[in-house]
C-alpha atoms as a PDB file:
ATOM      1  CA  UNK A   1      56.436 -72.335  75.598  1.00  0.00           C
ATOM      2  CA  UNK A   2      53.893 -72.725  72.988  1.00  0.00           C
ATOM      3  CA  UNK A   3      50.722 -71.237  72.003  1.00  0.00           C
ATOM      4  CA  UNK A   4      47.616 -73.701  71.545  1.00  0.00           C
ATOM      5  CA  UNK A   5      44.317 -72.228  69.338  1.00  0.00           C
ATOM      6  CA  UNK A   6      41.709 -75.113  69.528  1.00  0.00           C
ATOM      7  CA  UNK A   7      43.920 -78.581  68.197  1.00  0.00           C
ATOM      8  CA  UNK A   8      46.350 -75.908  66.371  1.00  0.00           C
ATOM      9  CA  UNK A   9      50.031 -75.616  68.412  1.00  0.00           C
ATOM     10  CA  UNK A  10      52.631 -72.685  67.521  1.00  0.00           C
ATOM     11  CA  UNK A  11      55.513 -74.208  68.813  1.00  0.00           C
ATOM     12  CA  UNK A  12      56.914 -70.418  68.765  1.00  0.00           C
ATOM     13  CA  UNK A  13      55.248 -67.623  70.477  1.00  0.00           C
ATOM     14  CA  UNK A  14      56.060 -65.416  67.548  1.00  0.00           C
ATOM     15  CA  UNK A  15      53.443 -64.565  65.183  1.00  0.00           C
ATOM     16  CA  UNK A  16      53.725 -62.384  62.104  1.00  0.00           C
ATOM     17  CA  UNK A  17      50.735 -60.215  61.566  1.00  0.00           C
ATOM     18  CA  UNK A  18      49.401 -59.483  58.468  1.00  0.00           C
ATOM     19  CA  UNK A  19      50.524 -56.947  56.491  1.00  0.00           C
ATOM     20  CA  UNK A  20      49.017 -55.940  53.359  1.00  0.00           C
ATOM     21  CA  UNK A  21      51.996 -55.434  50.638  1.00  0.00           C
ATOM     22  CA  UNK A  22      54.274 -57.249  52.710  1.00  0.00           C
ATOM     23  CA  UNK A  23      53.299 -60.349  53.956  1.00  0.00           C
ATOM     24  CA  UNK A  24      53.412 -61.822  50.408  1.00  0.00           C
ATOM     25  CA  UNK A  25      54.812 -65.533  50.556  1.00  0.00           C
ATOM     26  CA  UNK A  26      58.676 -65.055  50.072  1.00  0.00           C
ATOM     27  CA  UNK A  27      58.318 -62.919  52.934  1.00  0.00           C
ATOM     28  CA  UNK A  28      56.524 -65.298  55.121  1.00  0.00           C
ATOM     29  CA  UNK A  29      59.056 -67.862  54.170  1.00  0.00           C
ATOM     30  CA  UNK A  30      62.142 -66.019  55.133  1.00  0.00           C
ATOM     31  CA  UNK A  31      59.985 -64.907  58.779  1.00  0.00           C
ATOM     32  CA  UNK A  32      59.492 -68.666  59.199  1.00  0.00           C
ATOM     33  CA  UNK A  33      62.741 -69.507  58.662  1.00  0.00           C
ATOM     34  CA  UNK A  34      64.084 -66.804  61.268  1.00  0.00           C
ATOM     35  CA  UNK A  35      61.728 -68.479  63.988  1.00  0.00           C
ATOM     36  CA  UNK A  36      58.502 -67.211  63.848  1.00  0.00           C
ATOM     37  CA  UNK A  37      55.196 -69.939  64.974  1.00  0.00           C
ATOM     38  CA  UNK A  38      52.780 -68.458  62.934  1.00  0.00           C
ATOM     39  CA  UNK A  39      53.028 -66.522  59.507  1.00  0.00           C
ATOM     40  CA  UNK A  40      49.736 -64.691  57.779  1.00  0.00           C
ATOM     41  CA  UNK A  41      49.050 -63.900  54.608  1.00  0.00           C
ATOM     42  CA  UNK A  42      47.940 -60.140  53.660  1.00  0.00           C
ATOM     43  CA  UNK A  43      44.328 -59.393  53.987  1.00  0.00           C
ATOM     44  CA  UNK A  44      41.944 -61.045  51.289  1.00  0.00           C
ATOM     45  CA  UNK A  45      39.054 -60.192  50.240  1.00  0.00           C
ATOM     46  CA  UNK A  46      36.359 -62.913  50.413  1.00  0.00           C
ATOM     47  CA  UNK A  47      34.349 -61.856  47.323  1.00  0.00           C
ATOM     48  CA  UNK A  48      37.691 -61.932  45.559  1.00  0.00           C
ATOM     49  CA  UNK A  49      38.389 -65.377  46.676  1.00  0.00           C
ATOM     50  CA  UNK A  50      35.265 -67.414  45.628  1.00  0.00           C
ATOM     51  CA  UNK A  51      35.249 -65.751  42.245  1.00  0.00           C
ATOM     52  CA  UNK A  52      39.176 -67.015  41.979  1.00  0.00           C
ATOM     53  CA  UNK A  53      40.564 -64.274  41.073  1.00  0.00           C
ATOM     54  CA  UNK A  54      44.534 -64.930  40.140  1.00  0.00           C
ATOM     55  CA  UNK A  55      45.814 -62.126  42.066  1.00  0.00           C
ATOM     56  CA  UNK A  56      44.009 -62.993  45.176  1.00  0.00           C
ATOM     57  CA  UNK A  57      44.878 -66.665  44.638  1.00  0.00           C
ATOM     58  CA  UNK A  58      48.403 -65.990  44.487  1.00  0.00           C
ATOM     59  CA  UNK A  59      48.072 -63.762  47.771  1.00  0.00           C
ATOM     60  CA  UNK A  60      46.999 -67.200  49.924  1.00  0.00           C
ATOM     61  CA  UNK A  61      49.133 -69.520  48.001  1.00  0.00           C
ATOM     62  CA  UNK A  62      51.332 -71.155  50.595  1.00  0.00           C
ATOM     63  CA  UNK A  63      54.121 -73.748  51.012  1.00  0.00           C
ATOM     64  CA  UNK A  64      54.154 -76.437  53.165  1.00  0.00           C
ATOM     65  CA  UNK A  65      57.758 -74.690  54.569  1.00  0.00           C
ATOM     66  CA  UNK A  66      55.608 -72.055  55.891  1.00  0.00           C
ATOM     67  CA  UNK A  67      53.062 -74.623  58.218  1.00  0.00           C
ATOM     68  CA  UNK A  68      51.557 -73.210  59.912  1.00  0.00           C
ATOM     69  CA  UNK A  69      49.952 -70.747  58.031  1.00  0.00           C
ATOM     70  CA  UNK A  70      47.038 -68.232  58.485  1.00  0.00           C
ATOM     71  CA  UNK A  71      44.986 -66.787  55.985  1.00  0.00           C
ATOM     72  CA  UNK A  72      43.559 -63.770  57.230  1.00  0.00           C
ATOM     73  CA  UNK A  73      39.856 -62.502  55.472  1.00  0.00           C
ATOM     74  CA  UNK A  74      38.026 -59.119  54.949  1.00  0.00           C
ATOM     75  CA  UNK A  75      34.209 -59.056  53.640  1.00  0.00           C
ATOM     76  CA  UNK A  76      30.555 -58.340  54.954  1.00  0.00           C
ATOM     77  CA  UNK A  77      28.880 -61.101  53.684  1.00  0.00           C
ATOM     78  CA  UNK A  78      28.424 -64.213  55.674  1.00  0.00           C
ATOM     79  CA  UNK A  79      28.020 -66.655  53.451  1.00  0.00           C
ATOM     80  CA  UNK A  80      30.900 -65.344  51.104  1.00  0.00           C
ATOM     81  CA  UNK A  81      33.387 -65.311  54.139  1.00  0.00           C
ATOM     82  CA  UNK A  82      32.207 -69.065  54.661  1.00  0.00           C
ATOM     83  CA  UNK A  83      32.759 -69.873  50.894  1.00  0.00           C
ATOM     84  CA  UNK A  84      36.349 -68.582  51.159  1.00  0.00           C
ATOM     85  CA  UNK A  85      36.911 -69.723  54.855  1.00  0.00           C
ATOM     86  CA  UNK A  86      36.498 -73.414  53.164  1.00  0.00           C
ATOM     87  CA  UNK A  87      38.312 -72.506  49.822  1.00  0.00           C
ATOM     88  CA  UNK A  88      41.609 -71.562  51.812  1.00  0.00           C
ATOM     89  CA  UNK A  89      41.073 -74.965  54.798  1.00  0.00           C
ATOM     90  CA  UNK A  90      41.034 -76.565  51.020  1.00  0.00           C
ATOM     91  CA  UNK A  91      43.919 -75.265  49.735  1.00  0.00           C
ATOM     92  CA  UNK A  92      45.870 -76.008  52.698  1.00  0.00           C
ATOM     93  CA  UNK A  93      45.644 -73.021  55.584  1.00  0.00           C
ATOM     94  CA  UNK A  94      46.012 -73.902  58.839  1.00  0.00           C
ATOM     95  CA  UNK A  95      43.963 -71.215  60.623  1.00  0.00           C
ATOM     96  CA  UNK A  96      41.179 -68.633  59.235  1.00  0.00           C
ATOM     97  CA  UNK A  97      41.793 -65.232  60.445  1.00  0.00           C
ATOM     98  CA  UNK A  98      38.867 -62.597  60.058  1.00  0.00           C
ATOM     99  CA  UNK A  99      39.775 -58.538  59.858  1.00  0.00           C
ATOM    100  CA  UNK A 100      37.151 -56.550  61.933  1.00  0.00           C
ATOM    101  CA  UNK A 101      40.154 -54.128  62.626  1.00  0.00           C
ATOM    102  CA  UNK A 102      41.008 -52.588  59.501  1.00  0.00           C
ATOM    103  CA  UNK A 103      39.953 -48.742  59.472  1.00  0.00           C
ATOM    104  CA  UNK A 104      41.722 -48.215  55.821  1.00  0.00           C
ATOM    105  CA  UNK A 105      38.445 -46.097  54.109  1.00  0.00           C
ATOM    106  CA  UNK A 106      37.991 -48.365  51.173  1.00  0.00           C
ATOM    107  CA  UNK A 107      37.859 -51.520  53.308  1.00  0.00           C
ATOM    108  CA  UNK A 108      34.903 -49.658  55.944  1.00  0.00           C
ATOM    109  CA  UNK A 109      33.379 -48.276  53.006  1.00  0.00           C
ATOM    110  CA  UNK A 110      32.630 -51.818  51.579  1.00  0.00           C
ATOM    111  CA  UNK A 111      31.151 -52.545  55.381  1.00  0.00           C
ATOM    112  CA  UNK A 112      33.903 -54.581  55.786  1.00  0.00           C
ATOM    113  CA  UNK A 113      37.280 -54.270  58.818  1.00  0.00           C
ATOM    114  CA  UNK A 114      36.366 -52.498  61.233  1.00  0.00           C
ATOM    115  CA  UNK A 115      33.058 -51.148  59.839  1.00  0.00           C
ATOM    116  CA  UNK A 116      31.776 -54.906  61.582  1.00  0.00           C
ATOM    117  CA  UNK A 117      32.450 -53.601  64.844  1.00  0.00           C
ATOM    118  CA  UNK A 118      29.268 -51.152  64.257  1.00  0.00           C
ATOM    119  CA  UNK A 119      26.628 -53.923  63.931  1.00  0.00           C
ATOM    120  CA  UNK A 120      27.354 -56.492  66.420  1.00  0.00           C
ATOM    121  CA  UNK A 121      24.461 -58.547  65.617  1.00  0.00           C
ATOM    122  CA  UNK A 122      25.639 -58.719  61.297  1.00  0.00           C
ATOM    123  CA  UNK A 123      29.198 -59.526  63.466  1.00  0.00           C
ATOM    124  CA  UNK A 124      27.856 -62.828  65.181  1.00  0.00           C
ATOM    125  CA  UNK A 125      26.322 -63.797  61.246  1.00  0.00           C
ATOM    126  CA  UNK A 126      30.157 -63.675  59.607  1.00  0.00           C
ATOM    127  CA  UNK A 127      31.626 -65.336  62.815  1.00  0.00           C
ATOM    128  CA  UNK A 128      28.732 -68.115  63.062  1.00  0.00           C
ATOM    129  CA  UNK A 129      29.149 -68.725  58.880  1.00  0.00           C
ATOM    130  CA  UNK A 130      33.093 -68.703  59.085  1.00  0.00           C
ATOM    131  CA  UNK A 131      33.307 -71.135  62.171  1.00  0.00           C
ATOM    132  CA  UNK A 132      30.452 -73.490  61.334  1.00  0.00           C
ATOM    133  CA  UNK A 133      32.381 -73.514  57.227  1.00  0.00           C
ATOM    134  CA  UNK A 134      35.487 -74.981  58.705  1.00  0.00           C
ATOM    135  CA  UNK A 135      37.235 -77.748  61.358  1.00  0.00           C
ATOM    136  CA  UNK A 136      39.693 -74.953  61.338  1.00  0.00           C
ATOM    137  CA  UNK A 137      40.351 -72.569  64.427  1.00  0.00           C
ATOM    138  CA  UNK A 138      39.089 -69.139  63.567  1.00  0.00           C
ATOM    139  CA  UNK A 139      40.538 -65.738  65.063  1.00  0.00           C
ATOM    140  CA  UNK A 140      39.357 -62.462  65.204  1.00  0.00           C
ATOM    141  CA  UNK A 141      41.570 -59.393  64.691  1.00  0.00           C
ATOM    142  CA  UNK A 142      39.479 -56.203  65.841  1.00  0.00           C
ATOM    143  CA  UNK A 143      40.055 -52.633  67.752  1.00  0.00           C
ATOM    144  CA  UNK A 144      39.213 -51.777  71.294  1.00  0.00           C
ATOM    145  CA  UNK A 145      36.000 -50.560  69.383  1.00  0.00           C
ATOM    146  CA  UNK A 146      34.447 -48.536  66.485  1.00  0.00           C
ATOM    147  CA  UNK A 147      35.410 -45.271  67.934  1.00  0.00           C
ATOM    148  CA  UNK A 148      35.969 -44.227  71.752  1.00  0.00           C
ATOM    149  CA  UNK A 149      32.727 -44.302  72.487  1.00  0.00           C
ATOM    150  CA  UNK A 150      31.769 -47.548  72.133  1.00  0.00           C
ATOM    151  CA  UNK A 151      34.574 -49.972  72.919  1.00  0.00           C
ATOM    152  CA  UNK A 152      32.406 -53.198  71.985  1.00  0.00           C
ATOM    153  CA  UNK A 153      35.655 -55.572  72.103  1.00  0.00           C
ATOM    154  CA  UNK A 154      35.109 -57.464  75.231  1.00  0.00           C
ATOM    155  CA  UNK A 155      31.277 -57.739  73.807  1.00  0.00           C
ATOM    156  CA  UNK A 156      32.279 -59.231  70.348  1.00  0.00           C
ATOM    157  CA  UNK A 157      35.053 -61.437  72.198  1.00  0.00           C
ATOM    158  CA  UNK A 158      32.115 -63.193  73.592  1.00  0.00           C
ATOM    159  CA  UNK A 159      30.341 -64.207  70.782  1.00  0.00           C
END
């Protein structure tokens, strides 16, 4: 039993979620190898991406042993997140995953993770940019909501 996102099908219902410091490509290899459907890379940061930096580069590289792959992305800008979106379809991803989850401080202090889930309208922007950049499926990891009292998943599942 498979999973199907848009024309994308994990053959394996085992997915291997990002992990920043750990889901490095080696890693991903050796999870793909013990059966997994879907590997991710660690979380990228957009403006990183488009201005190439090596380090960031090397955190997306992937290997066709590892198809398919997801690259997962971080940022608050919605024309940046396109730019990268497209820069990682390019360099051979097979799905573009965006972070509105992460509550690390340095990530919501950029307005970035789960800082997105405050401003649903700036939200729709990064998805629209993202989706509209690619032909690749695009995912959303978030929380139940910024805080407990305003769980705004279902709300951003719908746009």
């Amino acid at each position: 039993m498979g999973i199907d996102i848009g024309p994308l099908r994990i053959a394996d219902p085992v997915i291997l979620a990002p992990m920043s410091g750990v889901t490095d490509m080696p890693f991903r290899r050796l999870v793909k190898r013990s059966g997994a459907g879907l590997v991710v890379s660690e979380m990228i940061a957009s403006q990183a991406m488009i201005r190439h930096s090596r380090q960031t580069l090397q955190m997306a590289r992937n290997t066709p042993e590892e198809f398919p792959m997801a690259v997962q992305l971080a940022g608050c800008e919605p024309a940046v997140m396109a730019e990268a979106a497209k820069l990682n379809e390019d360099r051979g991803a097979a799905l573009i995953d965006i972070n509105f989850g992460c509550p690390v401080k340095k990530v919501v202090n950029g307005h970035a993770g789960s800082a997105l889930m405050r401003d649903e309208v700036h939200a729709a922007r990064i998805l629209k940019a993202t989706v509209e950049a690619v032909r690749l499926p695009v995912t959303l990891k978030m929380r139940t909501g910024w805080d407990h009292a305003d769980r705004n998943a279902p709300r951003l599942a719908r746009i």
